[in-house]
Protein backbone atom coordinates (compact mmCIF):
# COMPACT_ATOMS: atom_id res chain seq x y z
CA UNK A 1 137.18 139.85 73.57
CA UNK A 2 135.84 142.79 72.30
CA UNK A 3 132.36 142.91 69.54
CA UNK A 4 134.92 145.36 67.69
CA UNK A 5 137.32 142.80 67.37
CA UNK A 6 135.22 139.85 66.96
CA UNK A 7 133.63 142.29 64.14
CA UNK A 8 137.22 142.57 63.12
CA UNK A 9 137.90 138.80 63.08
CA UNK A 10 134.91 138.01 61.56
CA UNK A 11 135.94 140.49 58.86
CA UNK A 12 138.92 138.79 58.26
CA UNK A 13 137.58 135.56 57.37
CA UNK A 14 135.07 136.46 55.09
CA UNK A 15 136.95 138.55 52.87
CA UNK A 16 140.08 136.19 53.04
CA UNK A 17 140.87 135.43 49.43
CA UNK A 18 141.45 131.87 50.09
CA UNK A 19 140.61 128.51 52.20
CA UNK A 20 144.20 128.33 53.80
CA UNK A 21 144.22 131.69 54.55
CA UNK A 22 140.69 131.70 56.12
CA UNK A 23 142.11 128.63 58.19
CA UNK A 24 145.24 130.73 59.56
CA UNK A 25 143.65 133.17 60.17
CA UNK A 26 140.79 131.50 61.95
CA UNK A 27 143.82 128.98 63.69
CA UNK A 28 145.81 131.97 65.35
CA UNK A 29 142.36 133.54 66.73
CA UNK A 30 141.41 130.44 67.97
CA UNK A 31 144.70 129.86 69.68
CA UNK A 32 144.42 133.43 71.38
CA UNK A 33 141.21 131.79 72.80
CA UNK A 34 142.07 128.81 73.83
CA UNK A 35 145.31 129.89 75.70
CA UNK A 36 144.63 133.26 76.86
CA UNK A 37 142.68 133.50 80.35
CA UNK A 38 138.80 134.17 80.30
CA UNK A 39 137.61 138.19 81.20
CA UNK A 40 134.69 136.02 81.90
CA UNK A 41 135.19 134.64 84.76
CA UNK A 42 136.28 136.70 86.86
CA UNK A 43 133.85 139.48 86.22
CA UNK A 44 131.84 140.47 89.34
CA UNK A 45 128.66 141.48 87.22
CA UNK A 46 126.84 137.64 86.36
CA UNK A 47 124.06 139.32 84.40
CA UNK A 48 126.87 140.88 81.91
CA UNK A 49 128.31 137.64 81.50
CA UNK A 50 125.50 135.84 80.80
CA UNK A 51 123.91 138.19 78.22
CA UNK A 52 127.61 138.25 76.76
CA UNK A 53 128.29 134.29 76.62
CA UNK A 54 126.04 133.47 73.53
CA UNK A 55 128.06 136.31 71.11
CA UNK A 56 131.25 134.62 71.94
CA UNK A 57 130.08 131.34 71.82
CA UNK A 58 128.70 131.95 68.17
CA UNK A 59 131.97 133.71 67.64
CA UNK A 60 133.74 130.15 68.44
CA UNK A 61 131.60 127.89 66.55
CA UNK A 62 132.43 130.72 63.15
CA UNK A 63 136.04 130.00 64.11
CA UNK A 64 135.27 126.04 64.18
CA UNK A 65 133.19 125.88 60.78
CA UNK A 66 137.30 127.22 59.17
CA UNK A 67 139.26 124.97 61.05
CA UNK A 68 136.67 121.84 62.54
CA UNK A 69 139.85 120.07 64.55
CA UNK A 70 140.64 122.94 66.68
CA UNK A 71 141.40 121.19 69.61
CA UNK A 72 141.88 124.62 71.58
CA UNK A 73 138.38 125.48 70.40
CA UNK A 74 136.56 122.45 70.66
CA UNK A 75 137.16 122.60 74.40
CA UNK A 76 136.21 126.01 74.88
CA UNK A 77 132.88 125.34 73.22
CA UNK A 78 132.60 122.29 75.12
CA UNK A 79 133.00 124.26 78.53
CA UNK A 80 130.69 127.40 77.42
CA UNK A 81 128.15 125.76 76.29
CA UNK A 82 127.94 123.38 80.01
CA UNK A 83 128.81 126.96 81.86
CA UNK A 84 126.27 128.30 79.72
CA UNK A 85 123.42 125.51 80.47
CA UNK A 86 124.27 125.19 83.88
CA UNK A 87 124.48 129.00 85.18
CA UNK A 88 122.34 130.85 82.87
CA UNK A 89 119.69 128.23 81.65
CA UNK A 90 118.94 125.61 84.15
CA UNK A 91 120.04 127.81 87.53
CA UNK A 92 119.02 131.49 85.45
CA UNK A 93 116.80 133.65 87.08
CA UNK A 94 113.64 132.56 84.69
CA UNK A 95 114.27 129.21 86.29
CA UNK A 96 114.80 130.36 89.44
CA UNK A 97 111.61 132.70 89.84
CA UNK A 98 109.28 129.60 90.75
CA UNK A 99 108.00 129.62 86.88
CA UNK A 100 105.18 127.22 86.00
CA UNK A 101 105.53 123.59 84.97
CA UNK A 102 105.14 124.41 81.29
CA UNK A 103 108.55 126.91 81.34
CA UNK A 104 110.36 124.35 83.86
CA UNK A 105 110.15 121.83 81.17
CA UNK A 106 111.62 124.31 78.92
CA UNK A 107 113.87 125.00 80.58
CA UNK A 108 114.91 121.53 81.28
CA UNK A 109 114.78 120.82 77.59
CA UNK A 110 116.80 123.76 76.72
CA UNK A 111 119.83 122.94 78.99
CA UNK A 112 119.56 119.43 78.11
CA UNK A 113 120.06 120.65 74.02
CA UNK A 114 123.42 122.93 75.33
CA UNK A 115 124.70 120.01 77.12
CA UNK A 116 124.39 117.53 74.42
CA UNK A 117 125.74 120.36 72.13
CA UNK A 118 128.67 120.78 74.45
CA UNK A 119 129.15 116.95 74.33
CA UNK A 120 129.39 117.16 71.00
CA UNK A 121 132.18 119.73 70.63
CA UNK A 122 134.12 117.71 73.93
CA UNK A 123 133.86 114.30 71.66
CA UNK A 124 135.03 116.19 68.80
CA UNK A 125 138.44 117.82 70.34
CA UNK A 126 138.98 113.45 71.95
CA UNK A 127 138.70 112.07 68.58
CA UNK A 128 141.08 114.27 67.33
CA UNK A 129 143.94 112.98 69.72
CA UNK A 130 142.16 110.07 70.13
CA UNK A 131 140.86 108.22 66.55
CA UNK A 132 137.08 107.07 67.08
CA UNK A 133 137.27 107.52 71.21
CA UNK A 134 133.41 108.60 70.98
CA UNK A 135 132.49 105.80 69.30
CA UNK A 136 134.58 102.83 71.83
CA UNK A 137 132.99 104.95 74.53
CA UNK A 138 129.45 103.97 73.97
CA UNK A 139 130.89 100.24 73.33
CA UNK A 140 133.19 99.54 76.02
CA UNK A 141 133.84 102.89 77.93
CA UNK A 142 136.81 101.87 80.31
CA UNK A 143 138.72 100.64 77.58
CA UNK A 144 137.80 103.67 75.50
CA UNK A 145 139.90 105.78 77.91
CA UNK A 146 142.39 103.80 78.93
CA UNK A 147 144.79 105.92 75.96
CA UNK A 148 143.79 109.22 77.34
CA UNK A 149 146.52 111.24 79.09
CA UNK A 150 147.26 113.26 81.63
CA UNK A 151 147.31 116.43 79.61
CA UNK A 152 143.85 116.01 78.66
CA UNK A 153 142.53 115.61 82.18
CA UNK A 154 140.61 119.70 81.52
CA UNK A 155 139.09 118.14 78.15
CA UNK A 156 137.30 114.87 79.55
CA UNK A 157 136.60 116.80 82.45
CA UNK A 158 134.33 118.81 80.30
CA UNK A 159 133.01 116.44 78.39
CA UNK A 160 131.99 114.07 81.14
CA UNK A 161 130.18 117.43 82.70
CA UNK A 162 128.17 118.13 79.48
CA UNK A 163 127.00 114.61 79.76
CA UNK A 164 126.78 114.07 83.48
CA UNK A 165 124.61 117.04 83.70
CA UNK A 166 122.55 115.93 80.17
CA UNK A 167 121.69 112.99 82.03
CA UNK A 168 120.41 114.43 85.47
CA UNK A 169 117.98 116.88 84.09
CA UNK A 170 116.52 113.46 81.92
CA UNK A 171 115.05 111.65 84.86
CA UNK A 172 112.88 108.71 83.12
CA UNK A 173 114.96 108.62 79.86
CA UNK A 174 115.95 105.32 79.84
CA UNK A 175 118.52 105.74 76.52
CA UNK A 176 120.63 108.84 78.73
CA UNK A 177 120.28 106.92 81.86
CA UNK A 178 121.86 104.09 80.06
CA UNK A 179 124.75 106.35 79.09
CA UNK A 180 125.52 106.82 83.02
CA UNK A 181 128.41 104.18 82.63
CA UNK A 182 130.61 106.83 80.11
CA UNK A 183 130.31 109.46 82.57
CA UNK A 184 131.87 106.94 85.07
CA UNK A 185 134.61 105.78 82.87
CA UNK A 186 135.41 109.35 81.82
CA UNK A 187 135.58 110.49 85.48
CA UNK A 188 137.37 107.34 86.80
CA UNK A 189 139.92 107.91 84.28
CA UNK A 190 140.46 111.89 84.75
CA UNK A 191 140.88 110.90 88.72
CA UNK A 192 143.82 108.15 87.90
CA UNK A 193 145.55 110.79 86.14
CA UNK A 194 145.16 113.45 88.15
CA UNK A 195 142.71 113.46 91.01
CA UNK A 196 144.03 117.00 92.18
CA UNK A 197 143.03 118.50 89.03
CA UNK A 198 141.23 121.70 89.31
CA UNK A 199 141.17 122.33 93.04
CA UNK A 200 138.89 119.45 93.33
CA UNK A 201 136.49 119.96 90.62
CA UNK A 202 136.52 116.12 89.84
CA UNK A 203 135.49 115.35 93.30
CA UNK A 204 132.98 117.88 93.59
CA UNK A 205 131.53 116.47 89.92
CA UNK A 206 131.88 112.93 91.63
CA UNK A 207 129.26 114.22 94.42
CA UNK A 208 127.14 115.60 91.16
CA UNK A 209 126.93 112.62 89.34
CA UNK A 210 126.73 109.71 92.58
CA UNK A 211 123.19 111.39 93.38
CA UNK A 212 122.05 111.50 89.83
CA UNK A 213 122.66 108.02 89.65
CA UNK A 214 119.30 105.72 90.36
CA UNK A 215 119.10 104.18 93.68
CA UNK A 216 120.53 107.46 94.93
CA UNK A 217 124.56 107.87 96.30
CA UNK A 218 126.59 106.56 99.20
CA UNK A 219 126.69 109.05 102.25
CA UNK A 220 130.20 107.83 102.76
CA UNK A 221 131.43 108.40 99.46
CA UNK A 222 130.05 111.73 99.44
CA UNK A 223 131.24 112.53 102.18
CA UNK A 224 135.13 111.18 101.29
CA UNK A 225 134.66 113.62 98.14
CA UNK A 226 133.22 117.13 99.68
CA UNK A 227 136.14 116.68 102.36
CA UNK A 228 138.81 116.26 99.88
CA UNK A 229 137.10 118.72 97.53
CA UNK A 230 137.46 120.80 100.50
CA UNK A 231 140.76 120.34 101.11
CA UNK A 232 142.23 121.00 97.15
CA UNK A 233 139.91 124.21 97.08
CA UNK A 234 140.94 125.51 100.19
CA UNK A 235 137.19 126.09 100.95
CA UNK A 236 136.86 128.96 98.44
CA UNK A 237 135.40 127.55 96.09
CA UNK A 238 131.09 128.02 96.83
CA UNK A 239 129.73 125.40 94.47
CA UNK A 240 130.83 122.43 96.44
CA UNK A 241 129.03 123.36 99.68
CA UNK A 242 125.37 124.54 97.61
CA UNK A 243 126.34 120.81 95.80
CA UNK A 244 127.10 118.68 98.67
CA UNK A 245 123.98 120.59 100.52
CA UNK A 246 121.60 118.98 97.92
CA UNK A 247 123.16 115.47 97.14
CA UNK A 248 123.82 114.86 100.96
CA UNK A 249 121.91 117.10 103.43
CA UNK A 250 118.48 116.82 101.65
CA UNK A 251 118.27 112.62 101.16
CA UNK A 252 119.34 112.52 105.06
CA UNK A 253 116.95 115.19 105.56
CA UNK A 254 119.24 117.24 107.63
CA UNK A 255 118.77 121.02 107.34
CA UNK A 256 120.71 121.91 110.06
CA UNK A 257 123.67 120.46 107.46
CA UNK A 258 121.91 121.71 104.72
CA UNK A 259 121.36 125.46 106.23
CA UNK A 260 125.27 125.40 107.55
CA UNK A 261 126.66 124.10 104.13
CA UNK A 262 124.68 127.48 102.49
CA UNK A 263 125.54 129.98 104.60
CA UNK A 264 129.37 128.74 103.91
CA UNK A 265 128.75 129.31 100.29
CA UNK A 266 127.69 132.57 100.80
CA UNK A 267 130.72 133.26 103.54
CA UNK A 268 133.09 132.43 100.09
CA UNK A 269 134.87 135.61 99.38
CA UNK A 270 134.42 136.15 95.69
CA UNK A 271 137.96 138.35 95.78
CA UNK A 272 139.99 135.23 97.00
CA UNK A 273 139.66 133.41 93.68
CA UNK A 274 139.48 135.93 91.11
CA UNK A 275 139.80 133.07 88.54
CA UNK A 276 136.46 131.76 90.42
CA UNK A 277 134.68 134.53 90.99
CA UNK A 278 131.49 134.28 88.46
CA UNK A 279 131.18 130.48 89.16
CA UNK A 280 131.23 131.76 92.56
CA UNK A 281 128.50 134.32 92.60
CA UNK A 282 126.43 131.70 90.45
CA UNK A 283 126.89 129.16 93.25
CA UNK A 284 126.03 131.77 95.89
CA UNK A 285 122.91 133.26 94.13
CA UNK A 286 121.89 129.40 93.92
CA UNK A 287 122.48 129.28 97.62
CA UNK A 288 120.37 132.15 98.31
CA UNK A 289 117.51 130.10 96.49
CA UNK A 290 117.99 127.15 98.02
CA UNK A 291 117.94 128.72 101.80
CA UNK A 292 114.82 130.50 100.64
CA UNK A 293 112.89 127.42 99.55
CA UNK A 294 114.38 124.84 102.43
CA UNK A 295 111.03 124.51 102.85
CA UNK A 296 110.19 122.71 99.09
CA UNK A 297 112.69 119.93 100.72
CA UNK A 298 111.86 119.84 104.12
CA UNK A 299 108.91 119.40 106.70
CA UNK A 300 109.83 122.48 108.78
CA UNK A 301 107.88 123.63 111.86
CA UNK A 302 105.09 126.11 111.32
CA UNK A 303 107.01 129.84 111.32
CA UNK A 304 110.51 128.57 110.52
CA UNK A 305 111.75 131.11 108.55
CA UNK A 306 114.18 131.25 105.97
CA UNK A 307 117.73 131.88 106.86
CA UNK A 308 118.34 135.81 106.34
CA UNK A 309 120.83 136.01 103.72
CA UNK A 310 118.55 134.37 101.18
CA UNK A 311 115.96 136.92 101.04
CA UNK A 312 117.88 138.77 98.92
């Protein structure tokens, strides 16, 4: 979408002459949103995307103040706002640059805000179908999603990433630690419906959220998600090998693995999966780090290198 016709749109609701207008108008944008396919991702320049994210994301949450039940919108807001964290905030090249303890925290604190934000938006768009699921999920979270359906796999997918990923970047915080059980139900319930879903993505957020967990994750179970991960994404997908890498390769303190699993990220050809491409080239400029600073994980013998394609 265009800043002319966001400027256009935003226009329209301001000077519409009444509330139900306002709300038609702002319901057909926001079902142009929700259905039509993102420009975002699969634009090959990550830097553009990232400075263009928070316009559109404002853009959505103006649509969402005329009509609050959007379900279309809530889930896009949901899943910018965890892209958003994720790529540009917590993996973004300020945190990526080696910055100082003070700006890690920041950083840390920042993400964690757009998560929770994004959590927010992903409860709102469940309630909607479902009446009060946000509030049964804190209660009793299996039986909280035992309604959900099929159809609304993409939606707790989302929201059980904005947590997931709240909840890993609060190591210590007992109250989001505690919350570790909704993530589960969420995810155990999106893989009953539809464990395919998304080339694998609930497998590969599986992976995420067993090493998050305290006590750290089974190598087994890992291992039983990255291979069918790998199977449903056809290997083109770069993410799952820089996030199997770290939950797997680093506690076994294997960086032959670890090494291997990077250099297969950055083998992914971004033109394969157009639809993939930006989470691609944010997975593979994340490999490139991680290759670069095996040694921040590792005791490696005096003059081992970094692998050449992260020194770029």
């Amino acid at each position: 979408m265009t800043r002319v016709l966001a400027a256009l749109i935003a226009l329209l609701l301001v000077a519409a002459p009444s509330c139900s207008i306002k709300k038609l108008a702002a319901n057909k944008v926001g079902d142009a949103i929700a259905s039509g396919g993102s420009t975002y991702e699969t634009d090959d320049d990550l830097e553009l995307v990232g400075d263009a994210l928070p316009f559109s994301l404002k853009l959505i949450e103006s649509l969402l103040s005329a009509t609050p039940d959007h379900i279309g919108l809530l889930n896009a807001a949901c899943k910018g706002f965890t892209s958003y964290g994720y790529v540009f905030v917590q993996n973004g090249d300020k945190a990526l640059s080696d910055p100082g303890l003070a700006t890690e925290d920041a950083l840390k604190l920042r993400a964690r805000h757009l998560y929770q934000r994004a959590l927010r938006y992903g409860l709102r768009g469940l309630d909607v179908t479902y009446p009060d699921l946000s509030s049964k999920l804190m209660v009793e979270p299996k039986g909280a999603m035992a309604p959900v359906k099929k159809v609304d796999v993409e939606r707790v997918y989302w929201a059980a990433a904005s947590l997931g990923l709240a909840i890993s970047i609060s190591k210590g915080d007992a109250a989001m630690i505690a919350r570790v059980p909704e993530v589960e139900a969420m995810l155990d319930r999106a893989m009953a419906l539809d464990e395919a879903w998304g080339a694998g993505s609930l497998h590969e957020f599986a992976i995420t959220l067993a090493s998050a967990k305290p006590g750290g994750a089974d190598p087994a179970a890992l291992k039983t998600h990255y291979e069918r991960a790998l199977e449903l994404s056809g290997g083109n997908r770069a993410s799952l090998f820089t996030t199997y890498a770290e939950a797997a390769a680093i506690p076994a303190q294997d960086v032959e693995a670890y090494r291997a699993l990077l250099e297969r990220a950055l083998a992914v050809d971004t033109n394969a999966r157009p639809e993939w491409r930006v989470a691609n080239l944010a997975a593979q400029k994340r490999a490139r780090w991680l290759l670069a600073h095996a040694e921040d994980y590792f005791l490696l013998p005096e003059g081992d290198a970094p692998s050449s394609g992260d020194s770029r």
